[in-house]
PDB file of N, CA and C in Angstrom:
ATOM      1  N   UNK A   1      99.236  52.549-130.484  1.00  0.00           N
ATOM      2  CA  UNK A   1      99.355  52.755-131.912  1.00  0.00           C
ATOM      3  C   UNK A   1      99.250  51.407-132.630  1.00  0.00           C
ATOM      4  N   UNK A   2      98.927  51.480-133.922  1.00  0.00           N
ATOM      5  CA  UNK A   2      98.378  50.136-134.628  1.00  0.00           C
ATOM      6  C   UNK A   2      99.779  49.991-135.556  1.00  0.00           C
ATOM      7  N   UNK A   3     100.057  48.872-135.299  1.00  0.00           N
ATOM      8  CA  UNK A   3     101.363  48.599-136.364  1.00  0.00           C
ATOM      9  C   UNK A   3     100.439  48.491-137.892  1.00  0.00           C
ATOM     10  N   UNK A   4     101.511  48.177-138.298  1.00  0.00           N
ATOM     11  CA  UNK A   4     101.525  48.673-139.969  1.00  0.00           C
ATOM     12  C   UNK A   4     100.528  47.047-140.468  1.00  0.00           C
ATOM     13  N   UNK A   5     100.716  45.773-139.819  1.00  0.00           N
ATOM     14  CA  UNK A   5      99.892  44.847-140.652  1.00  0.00           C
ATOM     15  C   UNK A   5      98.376  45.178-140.245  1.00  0.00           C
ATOM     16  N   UNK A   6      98.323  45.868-138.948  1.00  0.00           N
ATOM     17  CA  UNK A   6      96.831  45.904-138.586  1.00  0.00           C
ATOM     18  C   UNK A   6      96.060  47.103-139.134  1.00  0.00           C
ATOM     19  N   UNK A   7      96.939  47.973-139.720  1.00  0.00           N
ATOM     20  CA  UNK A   7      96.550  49.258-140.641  1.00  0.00           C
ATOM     21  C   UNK A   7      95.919  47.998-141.960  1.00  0.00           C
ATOM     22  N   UNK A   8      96.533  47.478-141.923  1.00  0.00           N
ATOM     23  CA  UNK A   8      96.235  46.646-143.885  1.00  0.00           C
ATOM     24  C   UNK A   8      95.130  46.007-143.407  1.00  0.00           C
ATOM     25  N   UNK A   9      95.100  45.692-141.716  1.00  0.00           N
ATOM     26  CA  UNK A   9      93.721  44.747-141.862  1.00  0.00           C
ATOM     27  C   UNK A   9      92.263  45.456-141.927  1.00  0.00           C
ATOM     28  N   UNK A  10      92.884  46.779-141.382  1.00  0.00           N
ATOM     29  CA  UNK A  10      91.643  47.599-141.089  1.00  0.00           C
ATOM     30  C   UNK A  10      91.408  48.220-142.420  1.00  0.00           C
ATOM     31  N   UNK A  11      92.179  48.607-143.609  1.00  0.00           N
ATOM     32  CA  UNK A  11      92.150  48.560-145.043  1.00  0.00           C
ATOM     33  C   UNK A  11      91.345  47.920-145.675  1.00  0.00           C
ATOM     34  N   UNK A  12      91.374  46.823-145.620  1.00  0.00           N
ATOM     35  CA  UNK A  12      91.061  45.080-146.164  1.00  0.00           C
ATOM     36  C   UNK A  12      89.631  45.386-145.499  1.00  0.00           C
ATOM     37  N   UNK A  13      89.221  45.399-144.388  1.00  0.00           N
ATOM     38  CA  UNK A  13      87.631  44.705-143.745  1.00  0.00           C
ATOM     39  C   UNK A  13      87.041  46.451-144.240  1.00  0.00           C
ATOM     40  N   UNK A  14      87.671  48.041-143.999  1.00  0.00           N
ATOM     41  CA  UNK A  14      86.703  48.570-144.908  1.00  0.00           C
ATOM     42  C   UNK A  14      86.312  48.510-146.134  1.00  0.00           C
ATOM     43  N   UNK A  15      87.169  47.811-147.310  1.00  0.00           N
ATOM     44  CA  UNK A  15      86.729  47.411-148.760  1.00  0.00           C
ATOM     45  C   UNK A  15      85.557  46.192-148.493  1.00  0.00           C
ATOM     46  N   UNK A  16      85.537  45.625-147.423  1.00  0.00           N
ATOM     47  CA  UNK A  16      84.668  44.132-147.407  1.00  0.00           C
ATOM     48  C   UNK A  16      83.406  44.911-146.808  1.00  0.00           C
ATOM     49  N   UNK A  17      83.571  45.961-145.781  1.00  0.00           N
ATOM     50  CA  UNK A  17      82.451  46.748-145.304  1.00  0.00           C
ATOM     51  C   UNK A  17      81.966  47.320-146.421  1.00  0.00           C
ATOM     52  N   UNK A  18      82.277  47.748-147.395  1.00  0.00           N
ATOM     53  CA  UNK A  18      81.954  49.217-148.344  1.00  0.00           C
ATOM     54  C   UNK A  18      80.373  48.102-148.730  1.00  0.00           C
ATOM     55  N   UNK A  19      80.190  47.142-149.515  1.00  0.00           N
ATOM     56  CA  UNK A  19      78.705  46.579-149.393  1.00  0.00           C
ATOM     57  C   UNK A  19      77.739  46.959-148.914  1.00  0.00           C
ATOM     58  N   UNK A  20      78.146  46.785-147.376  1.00  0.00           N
ATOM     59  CA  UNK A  20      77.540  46.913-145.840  1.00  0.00           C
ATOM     60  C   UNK A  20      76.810  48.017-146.041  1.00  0.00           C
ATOM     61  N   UNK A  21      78.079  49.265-146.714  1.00  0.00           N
ATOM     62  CA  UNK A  21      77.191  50.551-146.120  1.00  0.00           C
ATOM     63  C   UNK A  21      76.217  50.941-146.899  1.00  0.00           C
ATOM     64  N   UNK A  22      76.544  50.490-148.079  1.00  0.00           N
ATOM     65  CA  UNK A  22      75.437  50.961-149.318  1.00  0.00           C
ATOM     66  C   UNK A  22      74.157  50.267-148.755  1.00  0.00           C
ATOM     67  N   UNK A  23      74.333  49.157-148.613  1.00  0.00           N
ATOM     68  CA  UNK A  23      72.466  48.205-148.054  1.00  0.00           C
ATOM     69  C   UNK A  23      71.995  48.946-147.013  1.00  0.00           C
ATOM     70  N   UNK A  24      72.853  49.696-145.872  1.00  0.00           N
ATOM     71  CA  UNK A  24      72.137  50.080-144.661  1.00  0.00           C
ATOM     72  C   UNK A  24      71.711  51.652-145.629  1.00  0.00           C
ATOM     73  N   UNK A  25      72.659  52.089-145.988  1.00  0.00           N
ATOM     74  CA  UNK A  25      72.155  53.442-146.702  1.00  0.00           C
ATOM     75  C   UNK A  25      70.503  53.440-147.398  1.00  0.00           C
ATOM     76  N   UNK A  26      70.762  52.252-148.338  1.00  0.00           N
ATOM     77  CA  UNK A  26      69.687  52.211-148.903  1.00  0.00           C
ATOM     78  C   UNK A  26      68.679  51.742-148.261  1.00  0.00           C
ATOM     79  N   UNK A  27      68.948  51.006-147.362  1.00  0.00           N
ATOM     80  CA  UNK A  27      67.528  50.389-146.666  1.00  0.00           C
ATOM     81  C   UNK A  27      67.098  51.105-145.230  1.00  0.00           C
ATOM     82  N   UNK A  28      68.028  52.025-144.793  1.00  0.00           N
ATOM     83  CA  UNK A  28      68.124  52.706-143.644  1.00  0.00           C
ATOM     84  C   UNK A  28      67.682  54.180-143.782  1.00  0.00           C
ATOM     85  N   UNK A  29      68.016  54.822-145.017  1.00  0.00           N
ATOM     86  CA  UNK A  29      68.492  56.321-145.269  1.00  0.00           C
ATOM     87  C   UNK A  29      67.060  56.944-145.408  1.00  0.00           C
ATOM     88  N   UNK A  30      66.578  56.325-145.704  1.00  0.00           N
ATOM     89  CA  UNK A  30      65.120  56.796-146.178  1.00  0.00           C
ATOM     90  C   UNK A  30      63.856  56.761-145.002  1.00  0.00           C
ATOM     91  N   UNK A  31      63.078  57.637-144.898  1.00  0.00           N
ATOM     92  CA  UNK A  31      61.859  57.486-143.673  1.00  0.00           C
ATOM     93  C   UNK A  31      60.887  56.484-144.509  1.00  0.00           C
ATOM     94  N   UNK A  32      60.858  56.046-145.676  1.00  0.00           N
ATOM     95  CA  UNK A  32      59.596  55.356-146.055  1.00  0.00           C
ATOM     96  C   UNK A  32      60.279  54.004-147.307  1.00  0.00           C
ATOM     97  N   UNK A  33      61.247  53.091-147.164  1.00  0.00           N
ATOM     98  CA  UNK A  33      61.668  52.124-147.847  1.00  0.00           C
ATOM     99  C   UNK A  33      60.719  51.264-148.342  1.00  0.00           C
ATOM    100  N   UNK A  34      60.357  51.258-149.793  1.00  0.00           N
ATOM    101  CA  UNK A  34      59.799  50.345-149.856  1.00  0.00           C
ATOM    102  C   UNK A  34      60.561  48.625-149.968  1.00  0.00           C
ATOM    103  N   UNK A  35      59.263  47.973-149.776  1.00  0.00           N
ATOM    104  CA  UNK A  35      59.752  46.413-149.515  1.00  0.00           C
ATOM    105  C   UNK A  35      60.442  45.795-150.793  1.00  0.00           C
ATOM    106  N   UNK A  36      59.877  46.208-151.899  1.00  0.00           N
ATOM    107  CA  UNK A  36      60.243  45.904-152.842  1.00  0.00           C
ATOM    108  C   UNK A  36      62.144  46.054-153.004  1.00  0.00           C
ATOM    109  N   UNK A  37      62.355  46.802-152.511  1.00  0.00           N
ATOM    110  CA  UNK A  37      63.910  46.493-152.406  1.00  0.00           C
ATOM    111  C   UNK A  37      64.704  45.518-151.408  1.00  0.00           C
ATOM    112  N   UNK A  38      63.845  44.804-150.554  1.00  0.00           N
ATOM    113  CA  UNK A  38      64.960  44.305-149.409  1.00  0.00           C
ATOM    114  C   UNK A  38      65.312  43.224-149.933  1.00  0.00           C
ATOM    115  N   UNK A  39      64.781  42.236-150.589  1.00  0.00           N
ATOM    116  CA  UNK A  39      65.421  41.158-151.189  1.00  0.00           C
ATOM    117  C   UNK A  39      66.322  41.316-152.096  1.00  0.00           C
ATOM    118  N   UNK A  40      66.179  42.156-153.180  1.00  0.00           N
ATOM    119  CA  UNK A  40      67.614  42.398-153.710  1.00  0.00           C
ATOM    120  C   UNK A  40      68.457  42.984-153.579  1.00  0.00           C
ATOM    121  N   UNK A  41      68.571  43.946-152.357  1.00  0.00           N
ATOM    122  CA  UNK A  41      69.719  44.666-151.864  1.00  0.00           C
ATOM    123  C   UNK A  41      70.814  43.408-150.971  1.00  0.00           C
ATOM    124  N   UNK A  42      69.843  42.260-150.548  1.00  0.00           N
ATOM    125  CA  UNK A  42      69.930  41.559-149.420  1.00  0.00           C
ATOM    126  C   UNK A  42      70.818  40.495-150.378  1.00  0.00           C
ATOM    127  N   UNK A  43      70.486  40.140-151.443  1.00  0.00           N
ATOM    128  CA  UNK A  43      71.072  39.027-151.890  1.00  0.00           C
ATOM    129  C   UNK A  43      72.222  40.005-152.898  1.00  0.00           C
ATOM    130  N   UNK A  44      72.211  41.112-153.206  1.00  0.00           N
ATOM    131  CA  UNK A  44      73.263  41.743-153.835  1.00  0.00           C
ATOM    132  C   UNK A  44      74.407  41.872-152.665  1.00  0.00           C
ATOM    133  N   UNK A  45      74.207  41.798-151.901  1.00  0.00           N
ATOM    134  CA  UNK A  45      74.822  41.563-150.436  1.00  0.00           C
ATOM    135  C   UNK A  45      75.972  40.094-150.422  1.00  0.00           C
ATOM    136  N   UNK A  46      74.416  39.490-150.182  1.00  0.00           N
ATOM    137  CA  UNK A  46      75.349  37.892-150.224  1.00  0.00           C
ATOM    138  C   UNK A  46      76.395  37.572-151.353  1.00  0.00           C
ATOM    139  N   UNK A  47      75.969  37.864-152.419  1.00  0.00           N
ATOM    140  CA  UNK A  47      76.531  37.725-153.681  1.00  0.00           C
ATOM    141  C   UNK A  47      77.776  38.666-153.582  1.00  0.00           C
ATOM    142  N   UNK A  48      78.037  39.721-153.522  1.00  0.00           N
ATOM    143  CA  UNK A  48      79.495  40.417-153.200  1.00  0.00           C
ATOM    144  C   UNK A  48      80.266  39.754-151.965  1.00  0.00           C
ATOM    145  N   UNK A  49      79.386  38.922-150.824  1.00  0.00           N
ATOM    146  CA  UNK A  49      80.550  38.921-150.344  1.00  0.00           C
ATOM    147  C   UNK A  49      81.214  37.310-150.764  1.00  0.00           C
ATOM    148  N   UNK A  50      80.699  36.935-151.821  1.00  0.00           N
ATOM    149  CA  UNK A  50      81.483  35.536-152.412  1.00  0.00           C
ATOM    150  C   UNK A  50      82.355  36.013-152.772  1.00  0.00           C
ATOM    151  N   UNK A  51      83.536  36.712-152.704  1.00  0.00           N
ATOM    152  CA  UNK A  51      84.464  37.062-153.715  1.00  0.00           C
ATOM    153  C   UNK A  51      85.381  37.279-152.192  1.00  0.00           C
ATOM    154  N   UNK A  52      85.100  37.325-151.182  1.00  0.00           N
ATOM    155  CA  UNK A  52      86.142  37.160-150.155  1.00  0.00           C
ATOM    156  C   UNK A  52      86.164  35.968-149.082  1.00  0.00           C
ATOM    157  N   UNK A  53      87.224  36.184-148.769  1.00  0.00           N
ATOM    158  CA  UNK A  53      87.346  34.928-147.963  1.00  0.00           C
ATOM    159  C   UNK A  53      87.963  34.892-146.564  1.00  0.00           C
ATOM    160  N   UNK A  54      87.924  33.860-145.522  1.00  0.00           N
ATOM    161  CA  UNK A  54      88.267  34.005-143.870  1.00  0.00           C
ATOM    162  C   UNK A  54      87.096  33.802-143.156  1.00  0.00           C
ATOM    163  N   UNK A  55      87.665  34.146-142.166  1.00  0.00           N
ATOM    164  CA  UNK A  55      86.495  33.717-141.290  1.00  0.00           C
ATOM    165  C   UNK A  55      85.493  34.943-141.182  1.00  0.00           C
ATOM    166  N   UNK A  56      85.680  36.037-141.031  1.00  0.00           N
ATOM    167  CA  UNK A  56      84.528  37.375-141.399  1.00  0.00           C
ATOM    168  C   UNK A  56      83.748  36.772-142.450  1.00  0.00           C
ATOM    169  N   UNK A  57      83.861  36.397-143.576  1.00  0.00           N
ATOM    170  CA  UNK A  57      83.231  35.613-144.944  1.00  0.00           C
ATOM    171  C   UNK A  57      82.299  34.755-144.249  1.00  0.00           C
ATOM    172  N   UNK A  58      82.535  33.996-143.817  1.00  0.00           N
ATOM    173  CA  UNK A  58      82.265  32.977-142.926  1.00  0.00           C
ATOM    174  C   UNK A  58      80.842  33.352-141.878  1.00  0.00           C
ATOM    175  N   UNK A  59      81.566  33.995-141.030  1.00  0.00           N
ATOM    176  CA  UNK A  59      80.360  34.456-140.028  1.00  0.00           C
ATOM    177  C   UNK A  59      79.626  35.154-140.517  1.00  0.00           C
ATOM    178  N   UNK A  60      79.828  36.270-141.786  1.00  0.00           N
ATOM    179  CA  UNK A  60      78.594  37.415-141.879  1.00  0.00           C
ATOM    180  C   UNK A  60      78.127  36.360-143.142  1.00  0.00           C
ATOM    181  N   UNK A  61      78.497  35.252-143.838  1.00  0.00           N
ATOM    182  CA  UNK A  61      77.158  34.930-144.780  1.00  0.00           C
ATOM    183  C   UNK A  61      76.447  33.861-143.934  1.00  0.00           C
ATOM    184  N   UNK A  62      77.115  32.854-142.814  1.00  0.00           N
ATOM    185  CA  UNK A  62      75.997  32.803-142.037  1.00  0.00           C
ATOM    186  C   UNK A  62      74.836  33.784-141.185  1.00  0.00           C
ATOM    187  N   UNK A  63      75.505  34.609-140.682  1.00  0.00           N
ATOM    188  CA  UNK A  63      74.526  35.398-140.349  1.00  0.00           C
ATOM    189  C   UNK A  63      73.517  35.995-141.266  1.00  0.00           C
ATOM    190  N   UNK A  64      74.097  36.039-142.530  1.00  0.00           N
ATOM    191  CA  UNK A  64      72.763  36.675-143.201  1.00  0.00           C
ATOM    192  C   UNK A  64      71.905  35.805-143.727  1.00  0.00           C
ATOM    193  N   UNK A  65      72.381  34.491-143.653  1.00  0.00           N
ATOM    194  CA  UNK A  65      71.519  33.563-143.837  1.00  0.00           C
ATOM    195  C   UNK A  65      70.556  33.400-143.118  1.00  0.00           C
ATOM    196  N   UNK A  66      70.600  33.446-141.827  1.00  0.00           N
ATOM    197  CA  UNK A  66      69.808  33.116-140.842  1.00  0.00           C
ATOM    198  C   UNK A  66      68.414  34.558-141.034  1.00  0.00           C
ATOM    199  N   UNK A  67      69.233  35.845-141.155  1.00  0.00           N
ATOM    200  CA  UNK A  67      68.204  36.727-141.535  1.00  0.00           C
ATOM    201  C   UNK A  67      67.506  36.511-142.517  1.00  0.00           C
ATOM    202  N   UNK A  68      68.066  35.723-143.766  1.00  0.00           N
ATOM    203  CA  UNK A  68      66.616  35.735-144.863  1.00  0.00           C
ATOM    204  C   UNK A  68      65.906  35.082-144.803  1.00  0.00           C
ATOM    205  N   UNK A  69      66.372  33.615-143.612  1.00  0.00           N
ATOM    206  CA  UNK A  69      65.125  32.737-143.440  1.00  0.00           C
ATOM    207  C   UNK A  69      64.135  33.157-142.762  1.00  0.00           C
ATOM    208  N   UNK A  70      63.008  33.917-143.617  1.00  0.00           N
ATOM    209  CA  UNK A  70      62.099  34.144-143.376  1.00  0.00           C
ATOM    210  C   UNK A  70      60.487  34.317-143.823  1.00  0.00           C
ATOM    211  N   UNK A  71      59.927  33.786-143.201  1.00  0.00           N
ATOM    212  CA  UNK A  71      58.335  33.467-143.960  1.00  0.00           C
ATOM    213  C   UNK A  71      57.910  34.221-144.500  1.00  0.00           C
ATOM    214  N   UNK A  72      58.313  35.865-144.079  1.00  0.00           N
ATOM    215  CA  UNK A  72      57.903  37.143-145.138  1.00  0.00           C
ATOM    216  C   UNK A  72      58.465  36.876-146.605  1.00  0.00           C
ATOM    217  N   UNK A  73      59.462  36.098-146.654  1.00  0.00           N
ATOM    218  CA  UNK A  73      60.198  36.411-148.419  1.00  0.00           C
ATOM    219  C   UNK A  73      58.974  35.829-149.448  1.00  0.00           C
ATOM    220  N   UNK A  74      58.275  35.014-149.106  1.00  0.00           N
ATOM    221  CA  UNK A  74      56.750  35.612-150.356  1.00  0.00           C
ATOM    222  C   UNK A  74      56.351  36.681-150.610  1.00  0.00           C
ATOM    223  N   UNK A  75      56.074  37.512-149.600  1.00  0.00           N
ATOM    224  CA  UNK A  75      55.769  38.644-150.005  1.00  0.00           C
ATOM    225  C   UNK A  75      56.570  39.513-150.345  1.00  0.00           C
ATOM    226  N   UNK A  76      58.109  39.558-150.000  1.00  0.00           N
ATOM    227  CA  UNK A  76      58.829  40.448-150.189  1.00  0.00           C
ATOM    228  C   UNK A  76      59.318  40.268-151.939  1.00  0.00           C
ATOM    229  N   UNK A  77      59.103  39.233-152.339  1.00  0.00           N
ATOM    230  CA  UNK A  77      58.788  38.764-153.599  1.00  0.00           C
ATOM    231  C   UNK A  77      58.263  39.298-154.509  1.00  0.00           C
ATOM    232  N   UNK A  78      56.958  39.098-154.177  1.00  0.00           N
ATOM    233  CA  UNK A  78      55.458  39.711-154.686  1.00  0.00           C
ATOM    234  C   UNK A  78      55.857  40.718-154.917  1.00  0.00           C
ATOM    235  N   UNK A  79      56.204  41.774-153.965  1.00  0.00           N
ATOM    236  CA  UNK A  79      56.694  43.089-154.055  1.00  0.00           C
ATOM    237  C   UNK A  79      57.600  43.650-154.521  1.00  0.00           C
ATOM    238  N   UNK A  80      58.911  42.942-155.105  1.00  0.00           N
ATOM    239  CA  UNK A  80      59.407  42.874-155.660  1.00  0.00           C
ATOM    240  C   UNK A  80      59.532  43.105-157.626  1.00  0.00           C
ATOM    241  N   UNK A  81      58.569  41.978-157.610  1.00  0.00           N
ATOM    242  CA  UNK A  81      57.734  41.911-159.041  1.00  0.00           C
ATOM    243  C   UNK A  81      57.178  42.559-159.474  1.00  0.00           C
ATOM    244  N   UNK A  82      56.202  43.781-158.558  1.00  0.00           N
ATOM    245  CA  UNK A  82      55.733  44.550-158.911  1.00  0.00           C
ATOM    246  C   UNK A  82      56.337  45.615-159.414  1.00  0.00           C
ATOM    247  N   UNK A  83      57.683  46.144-158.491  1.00  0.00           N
ATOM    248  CA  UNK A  83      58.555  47.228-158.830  1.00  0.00           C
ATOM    249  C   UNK A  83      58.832  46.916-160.207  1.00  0.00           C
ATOM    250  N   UNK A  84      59.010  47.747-161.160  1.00  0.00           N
ATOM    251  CA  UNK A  84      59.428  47.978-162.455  1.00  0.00           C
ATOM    252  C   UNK A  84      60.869  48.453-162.315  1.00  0.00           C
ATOM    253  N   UNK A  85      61.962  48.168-161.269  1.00  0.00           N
ATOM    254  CA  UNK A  85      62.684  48.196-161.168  1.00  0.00           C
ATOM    255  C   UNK A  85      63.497  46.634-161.260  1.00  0.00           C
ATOM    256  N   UNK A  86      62.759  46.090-160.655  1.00  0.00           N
ATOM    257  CA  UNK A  86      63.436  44.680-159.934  1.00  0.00           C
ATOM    258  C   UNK A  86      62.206  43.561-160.773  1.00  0.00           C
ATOM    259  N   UNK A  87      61.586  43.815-161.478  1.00  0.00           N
ATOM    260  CA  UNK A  87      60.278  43.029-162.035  1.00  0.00           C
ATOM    261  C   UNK A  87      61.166  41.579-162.946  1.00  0.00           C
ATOM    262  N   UNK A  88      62.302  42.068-163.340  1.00  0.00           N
ATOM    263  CA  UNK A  88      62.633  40.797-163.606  1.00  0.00           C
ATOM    264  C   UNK A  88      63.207  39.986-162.744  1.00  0.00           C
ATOM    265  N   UNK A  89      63.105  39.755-161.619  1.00  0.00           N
ATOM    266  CA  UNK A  89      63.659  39.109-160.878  1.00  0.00           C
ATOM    267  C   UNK A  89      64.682  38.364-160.501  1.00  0.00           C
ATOM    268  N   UNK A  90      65.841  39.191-161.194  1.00  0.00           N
ATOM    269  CA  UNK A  90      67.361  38.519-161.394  1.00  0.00           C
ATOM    270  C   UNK A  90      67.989  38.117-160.234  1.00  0.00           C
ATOM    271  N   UNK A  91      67.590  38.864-159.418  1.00  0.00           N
ATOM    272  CA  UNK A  91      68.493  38.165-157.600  1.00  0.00           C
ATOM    273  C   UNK A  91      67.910  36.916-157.496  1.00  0.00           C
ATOM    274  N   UNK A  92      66.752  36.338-158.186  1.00  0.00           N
ATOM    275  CA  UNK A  92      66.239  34.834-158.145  1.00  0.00           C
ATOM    276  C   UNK A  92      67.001  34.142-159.301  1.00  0.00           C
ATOM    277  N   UNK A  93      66.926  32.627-158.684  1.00  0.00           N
ATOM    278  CA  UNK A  93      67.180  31.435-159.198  1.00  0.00           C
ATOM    279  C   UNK A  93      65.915  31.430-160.450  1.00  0.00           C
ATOM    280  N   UNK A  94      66.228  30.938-162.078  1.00  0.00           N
ATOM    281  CA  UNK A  94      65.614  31.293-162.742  1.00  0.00           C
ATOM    282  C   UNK A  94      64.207  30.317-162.090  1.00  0.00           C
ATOM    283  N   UNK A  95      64.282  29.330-161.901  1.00  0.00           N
ATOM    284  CA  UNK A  95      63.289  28.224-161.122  1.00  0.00           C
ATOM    285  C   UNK A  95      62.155  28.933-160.248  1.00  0.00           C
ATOM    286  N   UNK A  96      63.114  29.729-159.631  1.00  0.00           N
ATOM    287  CA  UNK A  96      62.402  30.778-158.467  1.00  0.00           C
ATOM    288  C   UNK A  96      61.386  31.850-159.047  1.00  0.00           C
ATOM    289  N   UNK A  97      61.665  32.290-160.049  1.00  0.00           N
ATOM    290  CA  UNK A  97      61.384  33.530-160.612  1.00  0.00           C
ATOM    291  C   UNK A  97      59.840  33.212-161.255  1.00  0.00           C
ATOM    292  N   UNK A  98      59.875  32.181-161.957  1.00  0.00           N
ATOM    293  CA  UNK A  98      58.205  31.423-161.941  1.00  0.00           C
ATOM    294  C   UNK A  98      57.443  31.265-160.590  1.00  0.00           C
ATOM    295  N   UNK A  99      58.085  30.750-159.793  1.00  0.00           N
ATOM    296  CA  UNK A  99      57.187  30.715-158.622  1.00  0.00           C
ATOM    297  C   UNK A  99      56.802  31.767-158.120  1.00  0.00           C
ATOM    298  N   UNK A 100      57.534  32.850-158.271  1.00  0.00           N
ATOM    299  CA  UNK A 100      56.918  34.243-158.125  1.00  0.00           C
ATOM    300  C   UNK A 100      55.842  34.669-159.038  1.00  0.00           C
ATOM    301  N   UNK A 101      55.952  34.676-159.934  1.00  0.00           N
ATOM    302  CA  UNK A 101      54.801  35.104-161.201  1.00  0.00           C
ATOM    303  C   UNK A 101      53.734  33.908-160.667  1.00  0.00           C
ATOM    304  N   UNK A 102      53.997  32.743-160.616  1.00  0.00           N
ATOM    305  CA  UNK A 102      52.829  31.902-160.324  1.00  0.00           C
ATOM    306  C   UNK A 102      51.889  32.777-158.824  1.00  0.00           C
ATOM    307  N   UNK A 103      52.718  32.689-157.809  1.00  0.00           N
ATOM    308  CA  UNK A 103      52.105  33.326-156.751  1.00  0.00           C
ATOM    309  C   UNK A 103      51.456  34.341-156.815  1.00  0.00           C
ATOM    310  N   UNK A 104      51.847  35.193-157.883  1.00  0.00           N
ATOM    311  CA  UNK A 104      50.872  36.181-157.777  1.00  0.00           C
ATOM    312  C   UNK A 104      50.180  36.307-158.841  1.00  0.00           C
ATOM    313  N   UNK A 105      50.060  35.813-159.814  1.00  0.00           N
ATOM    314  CA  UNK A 105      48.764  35.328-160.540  1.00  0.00           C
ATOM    315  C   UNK A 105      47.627  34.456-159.774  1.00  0.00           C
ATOM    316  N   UNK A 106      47.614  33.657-158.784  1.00  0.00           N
ATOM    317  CA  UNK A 106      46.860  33.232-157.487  1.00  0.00           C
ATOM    318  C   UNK A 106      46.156  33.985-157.148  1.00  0.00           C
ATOM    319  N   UNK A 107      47.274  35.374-156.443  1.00  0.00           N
ATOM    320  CA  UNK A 107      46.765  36.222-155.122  1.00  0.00           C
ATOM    321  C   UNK A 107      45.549  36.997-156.394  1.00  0.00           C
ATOM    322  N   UNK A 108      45.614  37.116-157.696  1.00  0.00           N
ATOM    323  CA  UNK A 108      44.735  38.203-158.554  1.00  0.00           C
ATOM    324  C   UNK A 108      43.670  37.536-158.850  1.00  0.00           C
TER     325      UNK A 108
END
């Protein structure tokens, strides 16, 4: 049986999970996801979990760091921009958000 502080811990890490499940929902739930959502589900991600702290904090925003370093995020960009959902590109750094419009004024 779980004493009563490890009930609060398992309390505590499902409010820090609840994030978790919405991104896999949304990026999982569906047979046909488009790309245009993985970057901002991904950094709506990172961004919620600044508001907690420990070592879980710790290991899962390194780990998701290591997942976004990746050579696809141009395109996942691109694709991004296009959605009329996400076209303003608020999960970007405003700096960033030109380099997107630049890139794909290029690719046209």
């Amino acid at each position: 049986m779980l004493t009563t502080s490890e009930w609060d811990k398992l309390q505590r890490l499902e409010t820090i999970l609840e994030p978790c499940r919405y991104v896999t929902e949304l990026l999982g739930g569906e047979t046909d996801v488009s790309c245009s959502v993985v970057l901002p589900a991904l950094c709506h991600l990172y961004r919620t979990m600044e508001v907690y702290t420990g070592k879980f904090k710790t290991a899962f925003k390194k780990d998701l760091s290591e997942r976004q370093a990746n050579p696809n995020n141009g395109w996942l960009n691109i694709a991004s921009a296009q959605d009329p959902r996400f076209k303003d590109l608020k999960y970007l750094q405003k700096g960033d958000r030109e380099e997107v419009w630049t890139s794909l004024q290029v690719l046209l």
